[in-house]
C-alpha atoms as a PDB file:
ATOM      1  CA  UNK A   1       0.000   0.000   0.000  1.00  0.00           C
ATOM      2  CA  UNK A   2       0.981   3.893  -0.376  1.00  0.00           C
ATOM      3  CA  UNK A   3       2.868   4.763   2.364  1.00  0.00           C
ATOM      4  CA  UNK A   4       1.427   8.129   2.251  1.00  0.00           C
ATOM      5  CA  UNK A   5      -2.062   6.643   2.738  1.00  0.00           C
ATOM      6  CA  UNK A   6      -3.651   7.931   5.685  1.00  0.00           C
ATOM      7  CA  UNK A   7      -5.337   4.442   6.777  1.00  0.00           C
ATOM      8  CA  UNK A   8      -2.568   2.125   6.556  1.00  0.00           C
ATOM      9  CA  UNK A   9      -4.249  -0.532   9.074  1.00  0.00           C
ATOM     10  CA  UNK A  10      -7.848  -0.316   9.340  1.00  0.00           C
ATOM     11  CA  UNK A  11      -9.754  -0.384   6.430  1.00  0.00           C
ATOM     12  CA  UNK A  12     -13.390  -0.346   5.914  1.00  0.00           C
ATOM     13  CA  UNK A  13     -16.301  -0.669   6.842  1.00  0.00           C
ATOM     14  CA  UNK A  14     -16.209  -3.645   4.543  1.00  0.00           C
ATOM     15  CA  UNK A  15     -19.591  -5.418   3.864  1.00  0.00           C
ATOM     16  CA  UNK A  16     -19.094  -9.274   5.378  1.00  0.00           C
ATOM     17  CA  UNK A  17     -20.935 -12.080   4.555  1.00  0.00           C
ATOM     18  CA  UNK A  18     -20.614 -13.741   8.399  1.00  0.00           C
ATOM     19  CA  UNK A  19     -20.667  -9.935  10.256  1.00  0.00           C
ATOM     20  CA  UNK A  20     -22.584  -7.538   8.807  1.00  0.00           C
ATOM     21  CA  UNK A  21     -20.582  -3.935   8.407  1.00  0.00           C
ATOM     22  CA  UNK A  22     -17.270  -5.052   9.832  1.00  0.00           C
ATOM     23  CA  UNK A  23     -14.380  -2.808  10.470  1.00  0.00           C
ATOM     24  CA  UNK A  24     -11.267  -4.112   9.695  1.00  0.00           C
ATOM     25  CA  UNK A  25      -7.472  -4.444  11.253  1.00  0.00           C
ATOM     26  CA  UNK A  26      -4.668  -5.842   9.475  1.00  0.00           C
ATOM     27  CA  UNK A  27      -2.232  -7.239  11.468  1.00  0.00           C
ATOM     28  CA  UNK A  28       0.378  -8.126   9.069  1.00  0.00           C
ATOM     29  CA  UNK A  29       1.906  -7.624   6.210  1.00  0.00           C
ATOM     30  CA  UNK A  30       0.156  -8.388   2.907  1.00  0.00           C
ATOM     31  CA  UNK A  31      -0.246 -12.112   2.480  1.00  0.00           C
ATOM     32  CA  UNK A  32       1.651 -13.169   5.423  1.00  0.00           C
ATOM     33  CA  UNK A  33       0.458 -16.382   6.762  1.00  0.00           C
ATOM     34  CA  UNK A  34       0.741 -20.025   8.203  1.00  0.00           C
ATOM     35  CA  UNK A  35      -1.134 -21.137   4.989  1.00  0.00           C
ATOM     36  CA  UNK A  36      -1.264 -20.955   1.759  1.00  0.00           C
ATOM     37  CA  UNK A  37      -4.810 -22.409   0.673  1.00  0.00           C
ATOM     38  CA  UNK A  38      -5.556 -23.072  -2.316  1.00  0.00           C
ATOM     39  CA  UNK A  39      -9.080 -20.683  -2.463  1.00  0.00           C
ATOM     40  CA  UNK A  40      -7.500 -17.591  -0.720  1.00  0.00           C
ATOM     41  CA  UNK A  41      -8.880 -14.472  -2.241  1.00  0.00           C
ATOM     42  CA  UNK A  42      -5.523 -12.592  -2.015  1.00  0.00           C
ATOM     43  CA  UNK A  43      -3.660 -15.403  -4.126  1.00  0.00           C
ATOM     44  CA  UNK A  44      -0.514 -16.847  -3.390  1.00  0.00           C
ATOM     45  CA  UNK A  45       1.506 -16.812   0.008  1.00  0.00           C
ATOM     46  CA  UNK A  46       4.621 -14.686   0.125  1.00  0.00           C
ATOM     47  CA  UNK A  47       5.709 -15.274   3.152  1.00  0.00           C
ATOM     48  CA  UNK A  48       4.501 -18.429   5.048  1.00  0.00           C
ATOM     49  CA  UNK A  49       5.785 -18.068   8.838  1.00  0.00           C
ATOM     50  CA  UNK A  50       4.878 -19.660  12.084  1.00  0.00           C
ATOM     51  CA  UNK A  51       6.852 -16.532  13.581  1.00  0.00           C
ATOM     52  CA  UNK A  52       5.138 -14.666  16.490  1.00  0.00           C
ATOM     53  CA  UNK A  53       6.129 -10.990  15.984  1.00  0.00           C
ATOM     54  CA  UNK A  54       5.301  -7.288  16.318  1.00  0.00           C
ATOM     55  CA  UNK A  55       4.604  -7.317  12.576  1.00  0.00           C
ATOM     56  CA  UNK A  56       3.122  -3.706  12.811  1.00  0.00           C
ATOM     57  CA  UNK A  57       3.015  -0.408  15.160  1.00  0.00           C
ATOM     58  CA  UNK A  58       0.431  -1.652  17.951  1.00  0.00           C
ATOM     59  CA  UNK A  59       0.560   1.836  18.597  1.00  0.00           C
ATOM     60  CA  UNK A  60      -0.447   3.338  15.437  1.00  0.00           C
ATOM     61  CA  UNK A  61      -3.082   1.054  14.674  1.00  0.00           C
ATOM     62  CA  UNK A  62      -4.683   1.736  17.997  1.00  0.00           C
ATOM     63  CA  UNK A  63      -4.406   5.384  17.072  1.00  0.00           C
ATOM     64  CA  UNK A  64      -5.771   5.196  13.338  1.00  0.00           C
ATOM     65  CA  UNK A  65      -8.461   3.032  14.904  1.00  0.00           C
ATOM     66  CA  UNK A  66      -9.722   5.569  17.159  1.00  0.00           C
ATOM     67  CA  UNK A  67      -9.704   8.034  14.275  1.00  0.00           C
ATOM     68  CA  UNK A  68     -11.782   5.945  12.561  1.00  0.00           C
ATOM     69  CA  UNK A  69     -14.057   5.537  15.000  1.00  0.00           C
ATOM     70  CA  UNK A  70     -14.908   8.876  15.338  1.00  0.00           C
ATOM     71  CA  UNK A  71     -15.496  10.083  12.437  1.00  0.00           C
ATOM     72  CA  UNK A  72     -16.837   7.239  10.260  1.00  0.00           C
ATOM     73  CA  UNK A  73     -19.990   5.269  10.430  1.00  0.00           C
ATOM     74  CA  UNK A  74     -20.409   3.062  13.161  1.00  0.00           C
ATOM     75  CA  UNK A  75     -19.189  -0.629  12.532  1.00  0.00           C
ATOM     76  CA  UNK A  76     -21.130  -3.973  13.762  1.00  0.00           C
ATOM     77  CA  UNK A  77     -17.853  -5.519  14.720  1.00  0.00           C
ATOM     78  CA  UNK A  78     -14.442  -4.806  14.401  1.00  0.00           C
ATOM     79  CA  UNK A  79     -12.708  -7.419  12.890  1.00  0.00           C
ATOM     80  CA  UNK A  80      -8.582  -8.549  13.255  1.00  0.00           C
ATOM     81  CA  UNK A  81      -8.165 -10.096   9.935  1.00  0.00           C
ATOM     82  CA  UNK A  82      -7.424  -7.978   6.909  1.00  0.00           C
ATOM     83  CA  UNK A  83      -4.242 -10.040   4.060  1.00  0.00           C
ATOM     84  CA  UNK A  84      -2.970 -12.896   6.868  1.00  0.00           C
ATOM     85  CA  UNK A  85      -3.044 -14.417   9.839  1.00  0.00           C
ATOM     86  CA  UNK A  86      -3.838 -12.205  12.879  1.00  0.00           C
ATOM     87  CA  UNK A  87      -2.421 -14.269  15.162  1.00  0.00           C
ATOM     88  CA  UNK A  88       1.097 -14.069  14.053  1.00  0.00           C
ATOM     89  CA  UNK A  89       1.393 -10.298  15.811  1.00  0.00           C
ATOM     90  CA  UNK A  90       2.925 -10.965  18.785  1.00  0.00           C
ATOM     91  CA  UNK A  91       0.999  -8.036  20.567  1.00  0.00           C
ATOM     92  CA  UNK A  92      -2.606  -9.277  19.494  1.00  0.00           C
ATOM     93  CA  UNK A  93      -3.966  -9.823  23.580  1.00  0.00           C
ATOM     94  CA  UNK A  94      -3.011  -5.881  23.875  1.00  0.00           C
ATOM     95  CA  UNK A  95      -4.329  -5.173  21.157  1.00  0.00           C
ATOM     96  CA  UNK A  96      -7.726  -6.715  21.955  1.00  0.00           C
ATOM     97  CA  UNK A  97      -7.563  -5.350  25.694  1.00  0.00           C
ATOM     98  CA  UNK A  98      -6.885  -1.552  24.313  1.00  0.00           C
ATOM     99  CA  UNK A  99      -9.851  -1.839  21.696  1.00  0.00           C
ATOM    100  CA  UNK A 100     -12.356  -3.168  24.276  1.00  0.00           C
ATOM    101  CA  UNK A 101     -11.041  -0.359  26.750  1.00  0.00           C
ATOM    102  CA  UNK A 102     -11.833   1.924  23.782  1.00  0.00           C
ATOM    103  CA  UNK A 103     -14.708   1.122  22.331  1.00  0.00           C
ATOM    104  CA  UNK A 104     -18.239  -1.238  23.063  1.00  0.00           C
ATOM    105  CA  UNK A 105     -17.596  -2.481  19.716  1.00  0.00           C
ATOM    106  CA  UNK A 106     -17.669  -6.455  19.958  1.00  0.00           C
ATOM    107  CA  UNK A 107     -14.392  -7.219  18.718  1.00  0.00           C
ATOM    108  CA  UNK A 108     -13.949 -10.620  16.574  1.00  0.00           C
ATOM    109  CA  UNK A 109     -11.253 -12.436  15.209  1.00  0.00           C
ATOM    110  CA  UNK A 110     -10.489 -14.225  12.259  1.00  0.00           C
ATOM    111  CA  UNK A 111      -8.481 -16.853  11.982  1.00  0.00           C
ATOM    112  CA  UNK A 112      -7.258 -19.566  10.252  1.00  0.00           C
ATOM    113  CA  UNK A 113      -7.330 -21.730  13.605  1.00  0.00           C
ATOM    114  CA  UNK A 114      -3.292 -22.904  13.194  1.00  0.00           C
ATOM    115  CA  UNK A 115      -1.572 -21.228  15.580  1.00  0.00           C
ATOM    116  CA  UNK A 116      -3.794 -22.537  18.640  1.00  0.00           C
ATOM    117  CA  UNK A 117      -1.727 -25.505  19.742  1.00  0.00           C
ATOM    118  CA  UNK A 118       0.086 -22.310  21.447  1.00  0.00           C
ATOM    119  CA  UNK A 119      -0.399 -21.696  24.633  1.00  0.00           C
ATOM    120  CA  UNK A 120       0.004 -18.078  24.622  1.00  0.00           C
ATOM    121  CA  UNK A 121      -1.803 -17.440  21.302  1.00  0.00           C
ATOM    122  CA  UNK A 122      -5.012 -18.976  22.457  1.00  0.00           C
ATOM    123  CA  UNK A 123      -4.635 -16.885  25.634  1.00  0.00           C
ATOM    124  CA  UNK A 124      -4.221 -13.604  23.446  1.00  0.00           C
ATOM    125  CA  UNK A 125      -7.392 -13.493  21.924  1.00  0.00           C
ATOM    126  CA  UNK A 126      -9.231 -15.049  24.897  1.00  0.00           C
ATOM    127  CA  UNK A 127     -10.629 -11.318  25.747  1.00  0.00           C
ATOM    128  CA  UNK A 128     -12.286 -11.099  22.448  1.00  0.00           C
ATOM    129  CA  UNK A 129     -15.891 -11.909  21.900  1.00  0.00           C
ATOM    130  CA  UNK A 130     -16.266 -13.764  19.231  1.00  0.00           C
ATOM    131  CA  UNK A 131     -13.485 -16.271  17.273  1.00  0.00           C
ATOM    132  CA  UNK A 132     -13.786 -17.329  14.095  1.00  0.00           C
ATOM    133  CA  UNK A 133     -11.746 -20.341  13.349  1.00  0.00           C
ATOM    134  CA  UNK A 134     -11.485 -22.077  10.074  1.00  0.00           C
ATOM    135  CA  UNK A 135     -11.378 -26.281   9.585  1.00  0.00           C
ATOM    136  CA  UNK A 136     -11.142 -26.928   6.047  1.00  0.00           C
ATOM    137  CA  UNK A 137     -10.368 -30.486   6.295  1.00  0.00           C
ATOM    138  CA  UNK A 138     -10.745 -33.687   8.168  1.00  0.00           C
ATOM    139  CA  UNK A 139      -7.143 -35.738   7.194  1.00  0.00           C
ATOM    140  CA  UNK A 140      -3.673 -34.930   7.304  1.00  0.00           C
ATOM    141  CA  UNK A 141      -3.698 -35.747   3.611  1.00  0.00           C
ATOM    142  CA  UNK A 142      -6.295 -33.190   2.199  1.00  0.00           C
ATOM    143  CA  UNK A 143      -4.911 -30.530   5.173  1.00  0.00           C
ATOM    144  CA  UNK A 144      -1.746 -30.808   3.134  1.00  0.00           C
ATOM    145  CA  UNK A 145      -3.249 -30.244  -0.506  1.00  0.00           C
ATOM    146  CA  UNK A 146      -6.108 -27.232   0.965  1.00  0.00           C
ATOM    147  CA  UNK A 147      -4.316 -25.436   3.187  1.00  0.00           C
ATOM    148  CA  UNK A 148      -0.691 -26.185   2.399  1.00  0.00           C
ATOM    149  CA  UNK A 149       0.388 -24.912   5.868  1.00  0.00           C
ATOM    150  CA  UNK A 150       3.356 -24.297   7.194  1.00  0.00           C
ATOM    151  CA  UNK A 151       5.648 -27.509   7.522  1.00  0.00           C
ATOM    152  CA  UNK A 152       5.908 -27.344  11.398  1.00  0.00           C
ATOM    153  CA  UNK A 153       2.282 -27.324  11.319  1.00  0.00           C
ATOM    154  CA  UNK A 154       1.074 -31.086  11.548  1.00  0.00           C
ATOM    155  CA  UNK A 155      -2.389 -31.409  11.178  1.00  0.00           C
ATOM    156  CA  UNK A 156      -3.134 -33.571  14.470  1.00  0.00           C
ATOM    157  CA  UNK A 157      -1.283 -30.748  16.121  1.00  0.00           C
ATOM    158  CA  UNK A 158      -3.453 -28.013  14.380  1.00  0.00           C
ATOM    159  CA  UNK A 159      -6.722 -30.283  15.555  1.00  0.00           C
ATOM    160  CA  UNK A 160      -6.106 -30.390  18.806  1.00  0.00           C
ATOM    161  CA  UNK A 161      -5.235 -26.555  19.761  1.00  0.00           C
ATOM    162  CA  UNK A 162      -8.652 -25.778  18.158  1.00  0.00           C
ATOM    163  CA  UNK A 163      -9.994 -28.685  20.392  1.00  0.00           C
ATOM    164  CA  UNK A 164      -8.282 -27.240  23.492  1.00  0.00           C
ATOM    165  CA  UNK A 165      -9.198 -23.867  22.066  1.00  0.00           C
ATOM    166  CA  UNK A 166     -12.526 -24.470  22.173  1.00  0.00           C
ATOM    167  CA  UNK A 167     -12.527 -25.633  25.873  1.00  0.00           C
ATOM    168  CA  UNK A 168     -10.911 -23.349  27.548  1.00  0.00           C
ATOM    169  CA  UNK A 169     -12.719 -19.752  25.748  1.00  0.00           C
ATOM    170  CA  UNK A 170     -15.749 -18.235  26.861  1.00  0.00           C
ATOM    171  CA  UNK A 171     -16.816 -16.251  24.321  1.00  0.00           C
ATOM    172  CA  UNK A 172     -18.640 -16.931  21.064  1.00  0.00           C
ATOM    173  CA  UNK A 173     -16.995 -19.499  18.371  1.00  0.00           C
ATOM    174  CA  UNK A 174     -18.118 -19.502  15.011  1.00  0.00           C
ATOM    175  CA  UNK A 175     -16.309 -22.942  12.948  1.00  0.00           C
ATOM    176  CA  UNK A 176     -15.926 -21.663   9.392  1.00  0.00           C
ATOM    177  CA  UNK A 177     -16.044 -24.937   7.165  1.00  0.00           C
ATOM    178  CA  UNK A 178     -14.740 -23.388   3.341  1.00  0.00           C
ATOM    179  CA  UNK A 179     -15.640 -26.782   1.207  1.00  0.00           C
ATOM    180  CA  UNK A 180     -13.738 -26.797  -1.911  1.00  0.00           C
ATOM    181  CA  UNK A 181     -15.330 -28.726  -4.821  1.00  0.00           C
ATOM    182  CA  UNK A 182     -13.499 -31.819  -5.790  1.00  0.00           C
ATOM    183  CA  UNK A 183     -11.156 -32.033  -2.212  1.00  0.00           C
ATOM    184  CA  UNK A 184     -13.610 -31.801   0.251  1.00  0.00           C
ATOM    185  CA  UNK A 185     -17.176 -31.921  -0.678  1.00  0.00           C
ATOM    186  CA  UNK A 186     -17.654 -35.708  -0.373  1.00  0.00           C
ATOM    187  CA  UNK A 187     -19.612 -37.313   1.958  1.00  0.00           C
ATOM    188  CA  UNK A 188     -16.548 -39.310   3.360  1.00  0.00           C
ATOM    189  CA  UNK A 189     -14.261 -35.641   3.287  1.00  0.00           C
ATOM    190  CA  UNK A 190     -17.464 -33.933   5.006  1.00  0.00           C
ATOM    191  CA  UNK A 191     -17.722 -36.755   7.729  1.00  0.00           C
ATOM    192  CA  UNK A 192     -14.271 -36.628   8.832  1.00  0.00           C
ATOM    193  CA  UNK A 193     -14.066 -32.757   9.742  1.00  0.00           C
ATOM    194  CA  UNK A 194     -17.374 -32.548  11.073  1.00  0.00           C
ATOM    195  CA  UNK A 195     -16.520 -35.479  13.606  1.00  0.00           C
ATOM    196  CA  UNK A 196     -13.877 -32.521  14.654  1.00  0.00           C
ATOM    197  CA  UNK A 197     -16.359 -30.140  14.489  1.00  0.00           C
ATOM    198  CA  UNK A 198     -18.284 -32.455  17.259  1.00  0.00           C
ATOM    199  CA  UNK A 199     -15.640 -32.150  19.614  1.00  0.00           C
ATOM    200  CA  UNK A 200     -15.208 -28.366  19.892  1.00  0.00           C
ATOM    201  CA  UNK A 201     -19.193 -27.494  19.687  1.00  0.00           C
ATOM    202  CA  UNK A 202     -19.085 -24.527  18.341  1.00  0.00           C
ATOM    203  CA  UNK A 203     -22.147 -22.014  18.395  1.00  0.00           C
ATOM    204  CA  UNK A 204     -22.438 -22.442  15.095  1.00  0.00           C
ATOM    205  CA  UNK A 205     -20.843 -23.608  12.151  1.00  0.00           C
ATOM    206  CA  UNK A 206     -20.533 -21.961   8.815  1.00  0.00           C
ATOM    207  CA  UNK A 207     -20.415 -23.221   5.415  1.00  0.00           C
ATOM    208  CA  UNK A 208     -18.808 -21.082   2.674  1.00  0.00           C
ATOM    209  CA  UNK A 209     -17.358 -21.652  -0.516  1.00  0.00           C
ATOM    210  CA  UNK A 210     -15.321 -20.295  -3.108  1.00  0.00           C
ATOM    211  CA  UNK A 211     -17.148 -16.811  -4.766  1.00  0.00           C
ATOM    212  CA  UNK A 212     -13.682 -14.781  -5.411  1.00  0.00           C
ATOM    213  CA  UNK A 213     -10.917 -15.162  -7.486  1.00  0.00           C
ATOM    214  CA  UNK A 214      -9.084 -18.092  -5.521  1.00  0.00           C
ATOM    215  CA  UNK A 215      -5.198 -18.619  -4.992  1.00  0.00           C
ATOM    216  CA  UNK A 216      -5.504 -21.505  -7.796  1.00  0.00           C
ATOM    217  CA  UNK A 217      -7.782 -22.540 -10.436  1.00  0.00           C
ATOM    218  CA  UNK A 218      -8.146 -26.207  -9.197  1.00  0.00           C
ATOM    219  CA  UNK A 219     -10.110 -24.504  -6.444  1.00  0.00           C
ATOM    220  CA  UNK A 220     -14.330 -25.000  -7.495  1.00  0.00           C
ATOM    221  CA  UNK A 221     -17.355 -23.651  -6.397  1.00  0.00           C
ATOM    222  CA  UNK A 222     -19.809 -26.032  -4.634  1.00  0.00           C
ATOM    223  CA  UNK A 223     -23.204 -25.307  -5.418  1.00  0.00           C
ATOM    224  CA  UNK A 224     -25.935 -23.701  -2.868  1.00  0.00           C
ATOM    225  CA  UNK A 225     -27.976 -27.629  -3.003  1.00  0.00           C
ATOM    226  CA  UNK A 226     -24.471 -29.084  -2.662  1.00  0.00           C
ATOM    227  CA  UNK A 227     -23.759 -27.086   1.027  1.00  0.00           C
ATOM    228  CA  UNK A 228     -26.998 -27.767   1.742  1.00  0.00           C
ATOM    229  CA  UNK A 229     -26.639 -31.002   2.043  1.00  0.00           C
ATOM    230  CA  UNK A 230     -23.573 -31.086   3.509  1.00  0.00           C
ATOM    231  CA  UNK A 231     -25.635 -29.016   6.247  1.00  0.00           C
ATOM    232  CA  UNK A 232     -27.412 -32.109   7.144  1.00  0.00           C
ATOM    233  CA  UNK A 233     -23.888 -34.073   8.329  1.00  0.00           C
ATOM    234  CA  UNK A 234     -23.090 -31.847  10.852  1.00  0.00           C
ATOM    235  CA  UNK A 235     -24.788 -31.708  14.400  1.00  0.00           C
ATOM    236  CA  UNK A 236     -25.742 -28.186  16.142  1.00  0.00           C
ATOM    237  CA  UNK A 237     -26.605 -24.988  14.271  1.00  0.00           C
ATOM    238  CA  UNK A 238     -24.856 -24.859  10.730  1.00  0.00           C
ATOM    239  CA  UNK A 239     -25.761 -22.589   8.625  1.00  0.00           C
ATOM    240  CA  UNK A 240     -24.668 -22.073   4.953  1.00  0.00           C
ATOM    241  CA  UNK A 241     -23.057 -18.672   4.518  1.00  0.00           C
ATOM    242  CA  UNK A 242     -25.614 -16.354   2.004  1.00  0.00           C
ATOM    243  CA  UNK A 243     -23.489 -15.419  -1.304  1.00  0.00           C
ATOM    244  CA  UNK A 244     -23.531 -11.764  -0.837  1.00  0.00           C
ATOM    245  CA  UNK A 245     -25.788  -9.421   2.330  1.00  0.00           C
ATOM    246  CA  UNK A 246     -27.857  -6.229   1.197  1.00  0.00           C
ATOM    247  CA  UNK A 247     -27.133  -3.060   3.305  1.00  0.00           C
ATOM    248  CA  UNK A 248     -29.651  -0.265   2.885  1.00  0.00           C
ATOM    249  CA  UNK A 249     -27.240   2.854   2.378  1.00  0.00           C
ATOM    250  CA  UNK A 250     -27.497   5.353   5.159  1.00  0.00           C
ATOM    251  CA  UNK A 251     -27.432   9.441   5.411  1.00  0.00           C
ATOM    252  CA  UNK A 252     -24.041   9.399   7.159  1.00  0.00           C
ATOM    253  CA  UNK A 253     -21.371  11.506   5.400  1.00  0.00           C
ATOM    254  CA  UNK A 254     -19.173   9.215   2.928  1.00  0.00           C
ATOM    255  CA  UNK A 255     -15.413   8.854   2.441  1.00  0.00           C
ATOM    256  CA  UNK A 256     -13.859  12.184   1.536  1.00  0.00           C
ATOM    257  CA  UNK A 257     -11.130  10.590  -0.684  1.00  0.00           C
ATOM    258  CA  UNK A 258     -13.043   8.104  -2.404  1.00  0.00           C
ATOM    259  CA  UNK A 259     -10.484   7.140  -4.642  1.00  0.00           C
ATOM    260  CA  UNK A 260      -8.231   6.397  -1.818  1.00  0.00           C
ATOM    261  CA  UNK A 261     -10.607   4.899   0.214  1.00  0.00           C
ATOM    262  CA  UNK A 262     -12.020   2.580  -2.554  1.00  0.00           C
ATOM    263  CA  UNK A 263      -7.743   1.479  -2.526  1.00  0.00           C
ATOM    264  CA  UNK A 264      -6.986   0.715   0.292  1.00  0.00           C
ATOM    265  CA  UNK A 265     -10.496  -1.660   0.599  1.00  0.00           C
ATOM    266  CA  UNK A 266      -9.505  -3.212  -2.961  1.00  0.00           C
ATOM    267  CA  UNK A 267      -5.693  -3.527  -1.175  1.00  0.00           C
ATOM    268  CA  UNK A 268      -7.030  -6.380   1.082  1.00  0.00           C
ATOM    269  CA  UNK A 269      -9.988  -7.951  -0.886  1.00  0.00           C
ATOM    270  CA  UNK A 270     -11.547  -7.669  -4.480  1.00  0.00           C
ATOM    271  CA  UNK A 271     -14.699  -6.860  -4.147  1.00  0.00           C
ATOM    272  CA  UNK A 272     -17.871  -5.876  -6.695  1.00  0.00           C
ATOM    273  CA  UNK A 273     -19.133  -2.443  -7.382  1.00  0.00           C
ATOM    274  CA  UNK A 274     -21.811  -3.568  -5.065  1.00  0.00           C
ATOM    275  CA  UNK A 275     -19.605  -4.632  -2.263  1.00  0.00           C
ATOM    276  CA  UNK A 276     -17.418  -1.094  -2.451  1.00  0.00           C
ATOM    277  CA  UNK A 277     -20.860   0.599  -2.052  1.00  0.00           C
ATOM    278  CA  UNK A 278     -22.366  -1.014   0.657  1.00  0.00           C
ATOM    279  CA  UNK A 279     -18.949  -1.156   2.244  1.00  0.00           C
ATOM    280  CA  UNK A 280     -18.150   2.529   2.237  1.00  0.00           C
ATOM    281  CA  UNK A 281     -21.814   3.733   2.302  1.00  0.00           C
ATOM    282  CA  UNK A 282     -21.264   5.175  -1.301  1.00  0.00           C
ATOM    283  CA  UNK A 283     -23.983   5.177  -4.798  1.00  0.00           C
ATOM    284  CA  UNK A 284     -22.469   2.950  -7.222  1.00  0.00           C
ATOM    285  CA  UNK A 285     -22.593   5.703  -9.413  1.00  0.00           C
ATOM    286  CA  UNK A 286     -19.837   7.369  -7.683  1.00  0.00           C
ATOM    287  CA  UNK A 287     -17.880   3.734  -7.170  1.00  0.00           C
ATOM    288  CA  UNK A 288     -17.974   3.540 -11.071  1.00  0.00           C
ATOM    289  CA  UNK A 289     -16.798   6.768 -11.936  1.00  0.00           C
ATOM    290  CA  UNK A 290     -13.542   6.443  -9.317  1.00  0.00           C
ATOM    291  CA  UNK A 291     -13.055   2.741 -10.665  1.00  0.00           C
ATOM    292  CA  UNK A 292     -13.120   3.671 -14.113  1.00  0.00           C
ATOM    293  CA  UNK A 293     -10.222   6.445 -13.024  1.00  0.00           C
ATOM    294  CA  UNK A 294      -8.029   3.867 -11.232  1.00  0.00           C
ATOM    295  CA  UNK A 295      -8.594   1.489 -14.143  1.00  0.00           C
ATOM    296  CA  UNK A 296      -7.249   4.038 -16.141  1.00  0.00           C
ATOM    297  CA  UNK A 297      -4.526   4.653 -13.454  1.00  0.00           C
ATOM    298  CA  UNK A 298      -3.355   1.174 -14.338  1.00  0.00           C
ATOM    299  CA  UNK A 299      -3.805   1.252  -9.806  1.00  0.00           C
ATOM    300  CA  UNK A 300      -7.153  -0.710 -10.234  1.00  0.00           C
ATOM    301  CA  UNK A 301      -7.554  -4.408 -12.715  1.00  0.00           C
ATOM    302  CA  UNK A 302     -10.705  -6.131 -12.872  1.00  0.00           C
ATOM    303  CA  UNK A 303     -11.065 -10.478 -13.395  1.00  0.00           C
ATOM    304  CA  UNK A 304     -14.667 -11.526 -14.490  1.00  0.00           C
ATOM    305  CA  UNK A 305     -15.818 -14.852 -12.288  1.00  0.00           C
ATOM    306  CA  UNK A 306     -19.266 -16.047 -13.478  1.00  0.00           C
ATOM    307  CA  UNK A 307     -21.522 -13.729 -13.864  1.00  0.00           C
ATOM    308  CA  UNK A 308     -19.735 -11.173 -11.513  1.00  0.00           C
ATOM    309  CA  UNK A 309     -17.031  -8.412 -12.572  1.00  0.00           C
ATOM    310  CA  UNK A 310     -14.173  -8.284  -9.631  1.00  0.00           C
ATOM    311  CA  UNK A 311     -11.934  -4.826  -8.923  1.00  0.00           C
ATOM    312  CA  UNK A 312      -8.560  -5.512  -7.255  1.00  0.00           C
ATOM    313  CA  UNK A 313      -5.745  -3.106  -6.534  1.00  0.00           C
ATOM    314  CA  UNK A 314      -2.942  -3.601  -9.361  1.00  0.00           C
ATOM    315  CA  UNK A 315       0.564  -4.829  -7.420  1.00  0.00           C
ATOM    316  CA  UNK A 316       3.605  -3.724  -8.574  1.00  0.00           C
ATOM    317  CA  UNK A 317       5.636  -6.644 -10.158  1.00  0.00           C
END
């Protein structure tokens, strides 16, 4: 990203499927990670670490969040995710402690789930109130060829920190189950992670699919009847994850930069005209007419998936 941007952490409001208007913090640098699935949005690892470190200025993203806060609309969560794995900073439990000191914003976190085996990750984000984990498959074998994780990460040692995870927090876990057509939508692939599922009980699971650009083009779509009856396999409340939410736009005052704005959302997922919109509480009138100057920029590209057109911020080679 410009380093001249004024938001260089939190980005959004960004319309989410699983949180409604969520208001995001990156954590890391772009596409750092344990993983490097196969359907990730952002494409390719660049750095795959199981390194716990201060990856960015706690300090200035506490700041830039509280600038955001007051002067832009009013999130439903705010989210530590953003273009890797949160749970790599090293300073995440502060982090959590200073936003909830700050703000009555829930505060949720997204991960990937492989870090948890760790003691003193799973103890970091233990103040937040809601954890999002991900299990995308149910053998060491399929683990390998999804996720691709980091090669100290062993899948039975992966399973179990969500496991103990899962015990020892108090808050709110949502399991996100991404099924990926042809590795693990079968019956037998379905059975095996929902048997892990079982054993944290999570308040509910979630079933999504790919509906981005993925990392690889061996990553498929499942279709909506497909999920739903992979639904049926698991016990508890799962719920298949809707393809895109509606926000009705508001009368609060919209991005003043919206070029810059529209950027730095693009910077850490592509998104439709739609989803810029609803996002930054802007007409798509005035999303086309910026897009159609980045595009021009060369600082914008677009990739058509089905019937959908995707914008992405152009990276420098």
């Amino acid at each position: 990203m410009n380093a001249n941007s004024k938001d260089r952490y939190v980005y959004g409001p960004v319309p989410s499927r699983r949180l409604g208007r969520s208001l995001g913090i990156d954590l890391v640098p772009f596409k750092t990670c344990s993983y490097d699935c196969i359907y990730c949005q952002l494409g390719r690892t660049t750095h795959k670490t199981i390194e716990l470190a201060e990856y960015v200025p706690t300090e200035a993203v506490l700041d830039e969040l509280a600038r955001k806060l007051a002067t832009g609309p009013a999130p439903n969560y705010i989210g530590l995710a953003g273009s890797g794995e949160p749970t790599l900073h090293s300073r995440i439990g502060e982090l959590v402690a200073a936003i909830k000191e700050m703000t009555a914003i829930p505060v949720a976190v997204l991960t990937n789930g492989s870090l948890l085996w760790r003691p003193e990750v799973r103890s970091a984000i233990a103040q937040a109130d809601l954890v999002m984990p991900s299990l995308d498959a149910g053998d060491p074998r399929t683990f390998a060829r999804v996720n691709r994780p980091h090669r100290r990460i062993e899948f039975e040692k992966m399973t179990e920190g969500l496991i103990t995870f899962a015990e020892e927090y108090r808050g709110a876990i949502w399991l996100e189950v991404f099924v990926v057509g042809g590795f693990t939508d079968s019956a037998e692939a379905v059975e095996k992670i929902a048997a892990i599922a079982e054993k944290m009980h999570p308040e509910r699971v979630q079933l999504n699919t790919v509906s981005r650009p993925p990392a690889e083009d061996s990553a498929l779509a499942v279709s909506a009847k497909a999920l739903e009856q992979i639904r049926a396999q698991f016990s508890g409340t799962c719920e298949v994850i809707a393809e895109e939410r509606q926000f009705e736009p508001t009368d609060s005052p919209g991005p003043t930069d919206i070029e810059e704005e529209i950027l730095v959302l693009l910077s850490r997922r592509p998104c439709t005209v739609d989803g810029i919109a609803t996002g930054l509480e802007l007409r798509p009138n005035e999303v086309i007419k910026a897009l159609d100057l980045l595009c021009q920029k060369g600082a914008v590209r677009t990739e058509r998936r089905g019937e959908s057109l995707f914008y992405e911020r152009a990276r420098q080679a």
